[in-house]
Protein backbone atom coordinates (compact mmCIF):
# COMPACT_ATOMS: atom_id res chain seq x y z
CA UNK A 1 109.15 77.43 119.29
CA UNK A 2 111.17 77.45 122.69
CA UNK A 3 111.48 81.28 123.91
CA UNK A 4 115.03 80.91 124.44
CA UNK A 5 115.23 79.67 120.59
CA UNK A 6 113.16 83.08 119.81
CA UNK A 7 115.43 85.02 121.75
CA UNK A 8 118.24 84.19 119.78
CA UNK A 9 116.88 83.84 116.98
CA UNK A 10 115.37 87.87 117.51
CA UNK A 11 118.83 88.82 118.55
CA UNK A 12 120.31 87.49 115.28
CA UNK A 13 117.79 89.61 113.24
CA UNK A 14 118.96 92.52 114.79
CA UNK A 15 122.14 92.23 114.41
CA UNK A 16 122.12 91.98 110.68
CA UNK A 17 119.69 94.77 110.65
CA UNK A 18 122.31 96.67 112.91
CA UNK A 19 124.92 96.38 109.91
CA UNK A 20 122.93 97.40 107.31
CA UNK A 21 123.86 100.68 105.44
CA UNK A 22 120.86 103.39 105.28
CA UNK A 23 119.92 102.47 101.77
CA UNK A 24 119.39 98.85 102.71
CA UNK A 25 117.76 100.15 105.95
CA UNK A 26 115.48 101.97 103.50
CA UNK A 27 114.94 99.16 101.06
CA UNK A 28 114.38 96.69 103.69
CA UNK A 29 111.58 99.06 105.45
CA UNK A 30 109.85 98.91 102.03
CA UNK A 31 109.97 95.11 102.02
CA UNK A 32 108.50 95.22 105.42
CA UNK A 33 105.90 97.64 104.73
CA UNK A 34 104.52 95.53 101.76
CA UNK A 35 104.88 92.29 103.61
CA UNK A 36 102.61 94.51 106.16
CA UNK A 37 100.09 95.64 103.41
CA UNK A 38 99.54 91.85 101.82
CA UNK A 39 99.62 89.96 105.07
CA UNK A 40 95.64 88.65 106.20
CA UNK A 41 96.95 86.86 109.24
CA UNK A 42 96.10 89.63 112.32
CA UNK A 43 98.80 88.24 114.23
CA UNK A 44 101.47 88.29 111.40
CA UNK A 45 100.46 91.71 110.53
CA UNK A 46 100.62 93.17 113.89
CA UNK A 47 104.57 91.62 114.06
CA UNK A 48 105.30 93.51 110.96
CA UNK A 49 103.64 96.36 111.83
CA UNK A 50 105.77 97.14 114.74
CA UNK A 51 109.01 95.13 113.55
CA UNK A 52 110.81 98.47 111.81
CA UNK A 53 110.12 100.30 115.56
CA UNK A 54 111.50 97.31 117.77
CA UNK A 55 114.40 96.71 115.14
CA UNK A 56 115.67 100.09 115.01
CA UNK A 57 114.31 100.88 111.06
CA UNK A 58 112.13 103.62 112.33
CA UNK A 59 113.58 106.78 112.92
């Protein structure tokens, strides 16, 4: 994928994660962290394991 198509695509992510009210924040972190717990790929599971930090889910 072209990094400037990553970019935005990134930036779009966290702007929906932006709006989110804390109960969806808290729903989606759950999503995330068993996405995290069933993914094999090392690479994929890295991502997700620092997504809810670099997306503001983490507090």
């Amino acid at each position: 994928m072209d990094q400037d198509d990553t970019v935005k695509a990134l930036e779009g992510v966290a702007a929906v994660v932006d709006r989110l009210s804390d109960s969806q924040r808290g729903e989606f972190q759950q999503v995330i962290e068993a996405m995290t717990a069933a993914e094999t790929d090392p690479g994929r599971r890295e991502f997700l394991e620092v997504f809810p930090d670099g997306f503001g889910l983490a507090e």
